[in-house]
Structure formats: structure tokens, C-alpha cells
C-alpha atoms as a PDB file:
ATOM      1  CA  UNK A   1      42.267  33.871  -4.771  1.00  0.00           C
ATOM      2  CA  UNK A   2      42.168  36.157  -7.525  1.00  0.00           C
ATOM      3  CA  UNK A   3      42.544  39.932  -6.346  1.00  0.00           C
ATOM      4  CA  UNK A   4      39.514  42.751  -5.822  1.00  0.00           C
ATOM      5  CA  UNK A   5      38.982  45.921  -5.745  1.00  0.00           C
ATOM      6  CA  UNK A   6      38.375  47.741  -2.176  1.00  0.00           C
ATOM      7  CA  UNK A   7      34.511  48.063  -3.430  1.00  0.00           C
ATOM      8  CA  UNK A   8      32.080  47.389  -6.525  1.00  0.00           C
ATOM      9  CA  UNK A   9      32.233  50.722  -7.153  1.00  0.00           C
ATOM     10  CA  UNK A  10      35.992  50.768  -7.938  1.00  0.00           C
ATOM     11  CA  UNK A  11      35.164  48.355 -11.063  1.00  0.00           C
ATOM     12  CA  UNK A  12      36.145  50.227 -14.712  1.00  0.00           C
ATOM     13  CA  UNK A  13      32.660  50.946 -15.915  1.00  0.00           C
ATOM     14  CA  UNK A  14      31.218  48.288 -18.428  1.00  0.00           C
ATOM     15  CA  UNK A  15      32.401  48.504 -22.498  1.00  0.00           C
ATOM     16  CA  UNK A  16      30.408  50.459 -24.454  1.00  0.00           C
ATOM     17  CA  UNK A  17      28.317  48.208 -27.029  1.00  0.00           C
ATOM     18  CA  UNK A  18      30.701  47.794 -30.146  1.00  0.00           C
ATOM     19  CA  UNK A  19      29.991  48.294 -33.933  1.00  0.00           C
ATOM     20  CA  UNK A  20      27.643  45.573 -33.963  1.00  0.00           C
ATOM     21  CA  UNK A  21      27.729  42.064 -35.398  1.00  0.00           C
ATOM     22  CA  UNK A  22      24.755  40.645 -34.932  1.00  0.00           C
ATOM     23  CA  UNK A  23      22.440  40.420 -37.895  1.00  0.00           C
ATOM     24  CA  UNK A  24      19.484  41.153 -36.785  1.00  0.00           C
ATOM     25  CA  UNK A  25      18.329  43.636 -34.047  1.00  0.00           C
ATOM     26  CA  UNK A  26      17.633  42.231 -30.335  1.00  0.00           C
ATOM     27  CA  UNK A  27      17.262  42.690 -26.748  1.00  0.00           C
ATOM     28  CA  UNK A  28      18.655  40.132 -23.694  1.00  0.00           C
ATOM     29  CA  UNK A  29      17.219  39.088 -20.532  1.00  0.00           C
ATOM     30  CA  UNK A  30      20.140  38.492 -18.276  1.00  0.00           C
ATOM     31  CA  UNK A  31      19.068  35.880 -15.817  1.00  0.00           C
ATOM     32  CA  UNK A  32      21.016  36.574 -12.200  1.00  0.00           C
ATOM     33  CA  UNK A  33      18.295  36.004  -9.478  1.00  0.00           C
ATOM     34  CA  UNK A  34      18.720  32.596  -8.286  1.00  0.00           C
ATOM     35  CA  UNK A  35      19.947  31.542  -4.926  1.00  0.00           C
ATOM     36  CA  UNK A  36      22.631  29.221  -5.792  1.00  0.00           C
ATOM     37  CA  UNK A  37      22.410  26.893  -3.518  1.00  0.00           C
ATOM     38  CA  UNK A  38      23.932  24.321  -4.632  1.00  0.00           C
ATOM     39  CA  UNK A  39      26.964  26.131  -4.302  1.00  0.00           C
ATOM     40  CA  UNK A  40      26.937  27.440  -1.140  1.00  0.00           C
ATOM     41  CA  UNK A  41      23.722  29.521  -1.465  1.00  0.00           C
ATOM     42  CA  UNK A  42      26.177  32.550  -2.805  1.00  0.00           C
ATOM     43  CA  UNK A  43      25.238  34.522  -6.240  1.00  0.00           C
ATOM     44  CA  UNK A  44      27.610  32.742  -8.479  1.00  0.00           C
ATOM     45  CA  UNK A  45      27.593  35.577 -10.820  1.00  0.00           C
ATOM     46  CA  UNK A  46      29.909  37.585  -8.862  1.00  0.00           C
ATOM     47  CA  UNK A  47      32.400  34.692  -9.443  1.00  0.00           C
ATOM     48  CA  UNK A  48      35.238  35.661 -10.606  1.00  0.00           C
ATOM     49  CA  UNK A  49      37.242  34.566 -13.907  1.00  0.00           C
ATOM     50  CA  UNK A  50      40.317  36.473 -14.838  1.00  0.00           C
ATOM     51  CA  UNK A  51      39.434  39.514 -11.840  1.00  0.00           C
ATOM     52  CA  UNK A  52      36.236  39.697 -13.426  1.00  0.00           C
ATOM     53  CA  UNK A  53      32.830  38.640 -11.975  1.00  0.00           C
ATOM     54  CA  UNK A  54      31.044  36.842 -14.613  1.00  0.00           C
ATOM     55  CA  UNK A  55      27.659  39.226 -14.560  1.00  0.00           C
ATOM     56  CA  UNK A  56      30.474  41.766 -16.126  1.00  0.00           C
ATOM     57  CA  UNK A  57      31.828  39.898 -18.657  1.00  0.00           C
ATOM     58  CA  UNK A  58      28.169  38.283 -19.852  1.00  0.00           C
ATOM     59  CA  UNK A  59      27.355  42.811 -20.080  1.00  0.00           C
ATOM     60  CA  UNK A  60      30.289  43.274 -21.757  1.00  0.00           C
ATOM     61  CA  UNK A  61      30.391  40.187 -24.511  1.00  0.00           C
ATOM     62  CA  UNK A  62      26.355  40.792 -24.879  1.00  0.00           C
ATOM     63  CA  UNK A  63      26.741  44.818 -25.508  1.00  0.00           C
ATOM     64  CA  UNK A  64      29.854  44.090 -27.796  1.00  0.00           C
ATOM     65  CA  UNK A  65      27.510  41.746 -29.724  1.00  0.00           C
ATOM     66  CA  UNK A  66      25.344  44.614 -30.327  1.00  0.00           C
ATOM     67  CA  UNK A  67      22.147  44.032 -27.951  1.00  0.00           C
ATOM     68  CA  UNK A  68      19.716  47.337 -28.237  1.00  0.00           C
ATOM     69  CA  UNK A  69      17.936  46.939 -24.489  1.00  0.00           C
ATOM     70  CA  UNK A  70      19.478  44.611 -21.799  1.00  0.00           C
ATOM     71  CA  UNK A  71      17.468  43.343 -18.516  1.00  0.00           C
ATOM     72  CA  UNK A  72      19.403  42.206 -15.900  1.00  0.00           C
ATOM     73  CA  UNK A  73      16.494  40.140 -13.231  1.00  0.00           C
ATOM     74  CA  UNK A  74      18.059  40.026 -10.210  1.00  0.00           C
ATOM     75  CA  UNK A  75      16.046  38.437  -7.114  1.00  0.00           C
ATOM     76  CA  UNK A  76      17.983  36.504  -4.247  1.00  0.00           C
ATOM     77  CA  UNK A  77      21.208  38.807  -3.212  1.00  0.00           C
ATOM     78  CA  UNK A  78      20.256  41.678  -5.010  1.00  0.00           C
ATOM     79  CA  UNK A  79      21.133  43.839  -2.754  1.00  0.00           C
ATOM     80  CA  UNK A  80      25.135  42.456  -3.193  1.00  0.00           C
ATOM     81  CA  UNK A  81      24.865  42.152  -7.145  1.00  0.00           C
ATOM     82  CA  UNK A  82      23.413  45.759  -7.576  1.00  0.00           C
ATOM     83  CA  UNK A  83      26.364  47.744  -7.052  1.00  0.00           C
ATOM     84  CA  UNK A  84      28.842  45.898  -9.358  1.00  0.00           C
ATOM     85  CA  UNK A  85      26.245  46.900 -11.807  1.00  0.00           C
ATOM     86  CA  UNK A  86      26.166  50.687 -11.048  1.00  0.00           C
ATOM     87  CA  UNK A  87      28.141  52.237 -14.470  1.00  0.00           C
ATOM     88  CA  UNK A  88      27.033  49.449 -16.657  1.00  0.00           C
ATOM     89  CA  UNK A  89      23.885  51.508 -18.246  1.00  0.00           C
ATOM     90  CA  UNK A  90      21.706  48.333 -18.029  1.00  0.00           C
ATOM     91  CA  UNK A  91      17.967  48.196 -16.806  1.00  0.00           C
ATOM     92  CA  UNK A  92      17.702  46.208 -13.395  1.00  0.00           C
ATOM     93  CA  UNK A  93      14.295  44.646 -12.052  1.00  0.00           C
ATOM     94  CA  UNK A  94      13.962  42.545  -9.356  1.00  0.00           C
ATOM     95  CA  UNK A  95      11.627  39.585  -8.314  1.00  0.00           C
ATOM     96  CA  UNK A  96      10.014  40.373  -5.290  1.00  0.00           C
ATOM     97  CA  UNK A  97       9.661  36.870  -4.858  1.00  0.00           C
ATOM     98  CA  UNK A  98      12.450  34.291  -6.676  1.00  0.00           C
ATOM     99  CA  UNK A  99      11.852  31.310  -4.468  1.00  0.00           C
ATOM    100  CA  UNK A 100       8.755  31.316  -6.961  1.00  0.00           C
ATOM    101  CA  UNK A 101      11.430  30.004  -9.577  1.00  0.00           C
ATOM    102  CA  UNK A 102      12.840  30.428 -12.525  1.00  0.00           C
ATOM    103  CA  UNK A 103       9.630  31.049 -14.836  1.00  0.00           C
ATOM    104  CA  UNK A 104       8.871  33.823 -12.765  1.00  0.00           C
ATOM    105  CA  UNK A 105      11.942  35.841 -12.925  1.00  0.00           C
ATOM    106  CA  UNK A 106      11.810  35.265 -16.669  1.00  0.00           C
ATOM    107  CA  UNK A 107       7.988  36.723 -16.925  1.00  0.00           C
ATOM    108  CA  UNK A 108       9.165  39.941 -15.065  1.00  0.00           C
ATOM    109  CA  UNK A 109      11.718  40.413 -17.552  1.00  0.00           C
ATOM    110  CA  UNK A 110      10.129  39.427 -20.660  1.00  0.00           C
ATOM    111  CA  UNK A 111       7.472  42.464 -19.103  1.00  0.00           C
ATOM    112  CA  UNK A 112      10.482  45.320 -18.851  1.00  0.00           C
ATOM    113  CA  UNK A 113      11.105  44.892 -22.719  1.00  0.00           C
ATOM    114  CA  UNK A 114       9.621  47.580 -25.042  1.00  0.00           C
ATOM    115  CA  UNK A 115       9.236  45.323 -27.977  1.00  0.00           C
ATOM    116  CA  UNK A 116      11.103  47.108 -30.650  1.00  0.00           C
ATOM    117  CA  UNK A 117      13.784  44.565 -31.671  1.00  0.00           C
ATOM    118  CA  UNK A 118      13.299  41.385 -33.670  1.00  0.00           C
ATOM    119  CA  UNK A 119      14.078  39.054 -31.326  1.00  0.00           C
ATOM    120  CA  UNK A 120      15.055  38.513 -27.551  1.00  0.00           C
ATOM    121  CA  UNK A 121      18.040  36.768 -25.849  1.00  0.00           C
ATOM    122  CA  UNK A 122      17.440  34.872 -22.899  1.00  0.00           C
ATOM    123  CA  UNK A 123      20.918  34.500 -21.434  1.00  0.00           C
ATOM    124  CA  UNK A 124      22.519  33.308 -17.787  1.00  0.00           C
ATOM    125  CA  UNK A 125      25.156  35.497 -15.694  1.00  0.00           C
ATOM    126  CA  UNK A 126      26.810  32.292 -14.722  1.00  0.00           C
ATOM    127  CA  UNK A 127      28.000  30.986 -18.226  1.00  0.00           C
ATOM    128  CA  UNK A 128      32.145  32.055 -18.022  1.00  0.00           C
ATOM    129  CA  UNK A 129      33.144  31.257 -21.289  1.00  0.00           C
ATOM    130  CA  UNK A 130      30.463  33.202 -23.665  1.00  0.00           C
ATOM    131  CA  UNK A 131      31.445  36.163 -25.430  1.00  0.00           C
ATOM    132  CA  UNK A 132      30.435  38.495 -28.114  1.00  0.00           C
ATOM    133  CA  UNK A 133      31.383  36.066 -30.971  1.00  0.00           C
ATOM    134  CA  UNK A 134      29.831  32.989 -29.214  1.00  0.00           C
ATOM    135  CA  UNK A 135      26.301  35.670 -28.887  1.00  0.00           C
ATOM    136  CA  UNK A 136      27.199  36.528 -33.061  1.00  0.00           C
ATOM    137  CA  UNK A 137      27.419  33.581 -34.371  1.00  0.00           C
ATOM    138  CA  UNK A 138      23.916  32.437 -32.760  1.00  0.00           C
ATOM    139  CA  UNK A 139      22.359  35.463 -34.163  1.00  0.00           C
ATOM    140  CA  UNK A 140      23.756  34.816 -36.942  1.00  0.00           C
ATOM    141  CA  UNK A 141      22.532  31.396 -37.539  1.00  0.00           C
ATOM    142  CA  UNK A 142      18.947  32.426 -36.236  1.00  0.00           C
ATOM    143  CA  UNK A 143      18.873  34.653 -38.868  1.00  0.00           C
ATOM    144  CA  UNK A 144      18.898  32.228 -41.300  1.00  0.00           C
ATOM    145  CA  UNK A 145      16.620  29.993 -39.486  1.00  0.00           C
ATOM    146  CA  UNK A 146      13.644  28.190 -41.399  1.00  0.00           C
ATOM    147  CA  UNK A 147       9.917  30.215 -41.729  1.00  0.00           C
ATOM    148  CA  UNK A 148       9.156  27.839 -39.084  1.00  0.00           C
ATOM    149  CA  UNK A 149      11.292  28.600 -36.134  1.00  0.00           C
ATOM    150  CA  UNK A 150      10.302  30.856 -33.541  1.00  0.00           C
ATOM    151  CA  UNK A 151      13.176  29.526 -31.059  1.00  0.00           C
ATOM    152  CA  UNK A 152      16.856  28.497 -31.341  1.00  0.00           C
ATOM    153  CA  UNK A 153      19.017  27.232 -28.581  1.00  0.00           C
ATOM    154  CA  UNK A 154      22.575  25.841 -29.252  1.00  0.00           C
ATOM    155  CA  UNK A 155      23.799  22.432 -28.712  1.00  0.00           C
ATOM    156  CA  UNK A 156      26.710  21.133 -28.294  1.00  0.00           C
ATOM    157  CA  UNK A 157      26.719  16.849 -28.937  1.00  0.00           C
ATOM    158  CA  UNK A 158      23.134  16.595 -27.881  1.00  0.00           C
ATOM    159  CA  UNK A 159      23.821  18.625 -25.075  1.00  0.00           C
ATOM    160  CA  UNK A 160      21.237  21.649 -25.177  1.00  0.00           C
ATOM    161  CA  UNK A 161      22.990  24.978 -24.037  1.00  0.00           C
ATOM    162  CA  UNK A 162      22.201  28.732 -23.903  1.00  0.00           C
ATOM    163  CA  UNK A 163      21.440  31.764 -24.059  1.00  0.00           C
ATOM    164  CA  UNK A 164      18.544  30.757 -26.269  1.00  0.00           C
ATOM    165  CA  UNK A 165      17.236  33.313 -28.794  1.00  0.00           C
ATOM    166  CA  UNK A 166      13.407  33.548 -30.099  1.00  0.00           C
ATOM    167  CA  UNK A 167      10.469  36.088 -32.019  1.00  0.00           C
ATOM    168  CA  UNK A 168       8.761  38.184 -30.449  1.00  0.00           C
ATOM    169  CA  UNK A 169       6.023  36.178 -30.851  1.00  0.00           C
ATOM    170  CA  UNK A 170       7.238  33.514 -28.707  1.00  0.00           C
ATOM    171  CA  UNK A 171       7.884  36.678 -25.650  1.00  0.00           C
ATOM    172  CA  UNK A 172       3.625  37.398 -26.478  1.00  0.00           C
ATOM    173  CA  UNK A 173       2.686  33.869 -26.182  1.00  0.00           C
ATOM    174  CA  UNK A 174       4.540  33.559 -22.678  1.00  0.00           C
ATOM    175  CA  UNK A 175       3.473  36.384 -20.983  1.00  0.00           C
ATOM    176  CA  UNK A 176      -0.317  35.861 -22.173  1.00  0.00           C
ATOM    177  CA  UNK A 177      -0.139  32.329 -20.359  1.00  0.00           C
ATOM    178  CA  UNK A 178      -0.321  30.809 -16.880  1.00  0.00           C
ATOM    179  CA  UNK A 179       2.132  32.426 -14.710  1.00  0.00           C
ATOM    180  CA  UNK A 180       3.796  28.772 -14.669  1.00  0.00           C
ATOM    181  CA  UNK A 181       4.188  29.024 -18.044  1.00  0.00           C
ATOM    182  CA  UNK A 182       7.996  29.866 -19.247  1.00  0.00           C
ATOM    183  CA  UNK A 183      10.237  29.526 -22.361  1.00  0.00           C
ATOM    184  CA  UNK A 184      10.847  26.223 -21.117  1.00  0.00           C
ATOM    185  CA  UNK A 185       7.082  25.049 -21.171  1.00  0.00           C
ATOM    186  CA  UNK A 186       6.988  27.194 -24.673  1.00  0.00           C
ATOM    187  CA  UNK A 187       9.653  25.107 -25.869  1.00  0.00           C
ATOM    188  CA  UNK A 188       7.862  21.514 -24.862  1.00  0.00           C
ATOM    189  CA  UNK A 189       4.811  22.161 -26.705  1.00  0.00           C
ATOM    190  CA  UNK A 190       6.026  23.498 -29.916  1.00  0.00           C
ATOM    191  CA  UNK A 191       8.746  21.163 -30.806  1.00  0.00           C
ATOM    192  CA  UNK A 192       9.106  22.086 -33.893  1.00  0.00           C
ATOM    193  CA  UNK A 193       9.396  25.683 -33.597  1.00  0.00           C
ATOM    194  CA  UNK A 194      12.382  25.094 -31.408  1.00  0.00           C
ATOM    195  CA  UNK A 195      15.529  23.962 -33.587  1.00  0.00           C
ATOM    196  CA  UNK A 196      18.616  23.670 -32.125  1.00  0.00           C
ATOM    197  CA  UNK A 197      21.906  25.821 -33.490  1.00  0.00           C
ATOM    198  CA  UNK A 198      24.123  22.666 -33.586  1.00  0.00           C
ATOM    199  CA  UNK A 199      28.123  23.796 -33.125  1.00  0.00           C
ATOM    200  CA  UNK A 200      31.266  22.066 -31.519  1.00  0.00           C
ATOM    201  CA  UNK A 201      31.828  25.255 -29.050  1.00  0.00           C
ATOM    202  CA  UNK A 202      31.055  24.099 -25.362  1.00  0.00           C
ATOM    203  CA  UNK A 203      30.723  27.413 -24.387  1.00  0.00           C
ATOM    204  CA  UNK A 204      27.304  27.188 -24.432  1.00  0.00           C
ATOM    205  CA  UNK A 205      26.973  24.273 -22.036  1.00  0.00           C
ATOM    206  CA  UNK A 206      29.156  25.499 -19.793  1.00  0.00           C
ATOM    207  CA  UNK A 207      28.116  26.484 -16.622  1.00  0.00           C
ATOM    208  CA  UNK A 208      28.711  26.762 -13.067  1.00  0.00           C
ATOM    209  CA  UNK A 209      25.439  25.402 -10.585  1.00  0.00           C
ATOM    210  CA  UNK A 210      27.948  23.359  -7.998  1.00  0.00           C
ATOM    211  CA  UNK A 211      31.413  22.872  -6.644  1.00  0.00           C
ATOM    212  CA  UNK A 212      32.598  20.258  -8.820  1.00  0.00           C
ATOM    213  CA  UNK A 213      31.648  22.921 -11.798  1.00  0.00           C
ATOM    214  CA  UNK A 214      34.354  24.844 -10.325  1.00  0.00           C
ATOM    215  CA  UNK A 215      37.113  22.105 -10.496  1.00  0.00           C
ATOM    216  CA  UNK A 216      35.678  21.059 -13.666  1.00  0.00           C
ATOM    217  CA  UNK A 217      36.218  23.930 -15.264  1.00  0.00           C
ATOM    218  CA  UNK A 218      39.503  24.707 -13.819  1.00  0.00           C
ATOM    219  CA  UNK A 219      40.948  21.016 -14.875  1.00  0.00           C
ATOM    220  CA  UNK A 220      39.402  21.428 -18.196  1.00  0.00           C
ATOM    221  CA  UNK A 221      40.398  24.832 -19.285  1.00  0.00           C
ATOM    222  CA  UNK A 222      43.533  25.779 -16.866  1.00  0.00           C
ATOM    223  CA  UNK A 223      41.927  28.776 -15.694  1.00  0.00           C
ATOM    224  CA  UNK A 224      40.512  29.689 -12.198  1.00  0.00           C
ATOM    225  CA  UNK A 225      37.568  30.600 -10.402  1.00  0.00           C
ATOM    226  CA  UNK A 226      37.262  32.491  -7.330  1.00  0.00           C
ATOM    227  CA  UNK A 227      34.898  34.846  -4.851  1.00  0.00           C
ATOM    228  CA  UNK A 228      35.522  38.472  -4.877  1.00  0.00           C
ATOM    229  CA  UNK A 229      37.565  38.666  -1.520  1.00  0.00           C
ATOM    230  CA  UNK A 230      35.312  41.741  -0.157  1.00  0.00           C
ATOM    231  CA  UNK A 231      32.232  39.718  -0.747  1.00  0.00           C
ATOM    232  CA  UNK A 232      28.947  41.405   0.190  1.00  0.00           C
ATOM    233  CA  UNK A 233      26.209  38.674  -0.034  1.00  0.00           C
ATOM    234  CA  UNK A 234      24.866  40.037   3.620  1.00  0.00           C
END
């Protein structure tokens, strides 16, 4: 088991955003409110990949890709995520109520935005392999996307990954619908707004919902996974 420190608060503070790379302005929606319970019912954000929880490195990799505003929606175990957030300088909001689902922790951060950037990021805190070139090079090709696309997601040999990255027009039309109504249900019925970013780099559909994600991803890429040792779920 990899080693902790004595406390959250003993973390180095998160990077400060770099010169940035993306090319065009936006703000993320960092997803971190489920109750994992699939694996364990722990929050598998505070997994650990090279001494580092993976909420941390999806901050750091997002603010080195230049992101103006970052919301971080935290729900079940907020209360052990929180502090390992402390010296980050990101905006946390909670979901009073996550068993609701997904949808609704994305609606209560779609709400903390102010609306100034060109687009918005919808990303996941358990994705271990994404960093700031991975969040570029999306940008990079939405910014070249066709008049018609409001909404990009990458995938990898059919396989659709994330973050995903769309207008603000597409963050209006959400939060003006039924509070069922996500990016997923966006996405369903307008097709072809939604284009995918297609790209070899299984980053993006990497992720970590279950135990066998664990020894997948430690058979496929020789590195380890592990809980903080002073874990504070309650």
C-alpha cells in the first residue's frame, strides 16, 4: 500500500494553473459525489496512483490545461473528500441529496458556473490516467469542431469516454429542463450536435467503478492503486 501523509492537510497544495494550452476559454465540473458502491461503497477518488489521490491529480492536469472556474460536486463522503481539497483554490458544492443520481449532481454544478467562458468541461475524479495534454488536445479539437456541434466527447474504438466538453448553450438548455434531464438525455436527443473526438488514447475510457478496474488497470499499465492508509470515509 502506497504511503500517506499523517492527514489531508499535510498534502503540497494543488499546482497553480500553467501558461495555458487550451484554445479556447472554459470552465470544468468535476464530478466526485457518487457512492461507489460497487467498490466497496468508498469515494474512489481518494484512490491513490503514484501517492496521489486521483481528485488531485484530475485539479492539477485540469488547472495545468488552463480551466478559468473549476466545480468540484461532491455529495456521498463529502465530509472525507473535503479536506484533501482545502489549498486547492477550487469552488466546492455539495448535493444535499446524491442518491437522486447522477443528473442531479450535474444540475447543481452546471448552476455554480458564472457563464463567462466558451465552453464547459464535464469531467470525473475517478479517471487516473487524464492529464493536462489528454484535457488540450480535446479542447483543441473542439475548437475546430463543425458550426453544428454543441458537444464533443472522445472515443476511443467505439468506446465513448470523457470528460466531455460542450457550448454554453448546451449548459442553458439543461438547466431550463426537467430536473431528470442531464447531458446525457441532452446528448440522446440531439445526435447530431454530439460528435465524437475520435483518438487511439484510452485514457479517456479509463476508469475505475469496481474491483476488477483495479487489477485491470494494474495488469495493463504496471502501476498500482491503493486507499490512503489514514482513510476518513466515517
Amino acid at each position: 500500500m502506497c504511503p500517506n501523509p499523517e492527514s489531508p492537510s499535510d498534502q503540497q497544495p494543488c499546482q497553480p494553473s500553467a501558461a495555458p494550452g487550451a484554445a479556447v476559454p472554459f470552465d470544468v465540473i468535476l464530478m466526485a459525489a457518487g457512492a461507489g458502491s460497487r467498490l466497496g461503497n468508498r469515494p474512489k477518488c481518494l484512490l491513490q496512483l503514484d501517492d496521489e489521490p486521483l481528485i488531485l491529480r484530475q485539479i492539477n492536469a485540469l488547472k495545468a490545461a488552463g480551466a478559468d472556474e473549476l466545480v468540484v460536486v461532491l455529495g456521498f463522503y463529502a465530509d472525507a473528500i473535503a479536506p484533501w481539497l482545502s489549498r486547492c483554490g477550487v469552488r466546492i458544492v455539495q448535493n444535499p441529496d446524491p442518491a437522486q443520481g447522477q443528473v442531479s449532481s450535474q444540475r447543481i454544478g452546471l448552476q455554480q458556473l458564472s457563464g463567462r467562458s466558451n465552453a464547459v468541461l464535464m469531467a470525473l475524479a475517478d479517471q487516473p490516467m487524464i492529464d493536462s495534454r489528454d484535457v488540450i488536445d480535446l479542447i483543441a479539437r473542439f475548437a475546430l469542431r463543425p458550426a453544428e456541434c454543441l458537444l464533443m466527447f472522445p472515443r476511443v474504438q467505439d468506446q465513448p469516454g470523457n470528460p466531455v466538453i460542450f457550448t454554453p448553450e448546451v449548459r442553458d438548455a439543461v438547466l431550463s429542463a426537467d430536473q431528470s434531464f442531464g447531458c446525457r438525455q441532452w446528448r440522446q436527443v440531439n445526435r447530431s450536435s454530439a460528435l465524437p473526438f475520435d483518438s487511439d488514447n484510452r485514457h479517456y475510457v479509463i476508469d475505475i467503478d469496481t474491483p476488477e478496474d483495479i487489477e485491470s488497470f494494474c495488469r495493463t499499465t504496471g502501476r498500482s492503486l491503493s486507499w490512503p492508509v489514514d482513510r476518513k470515509e466515517g
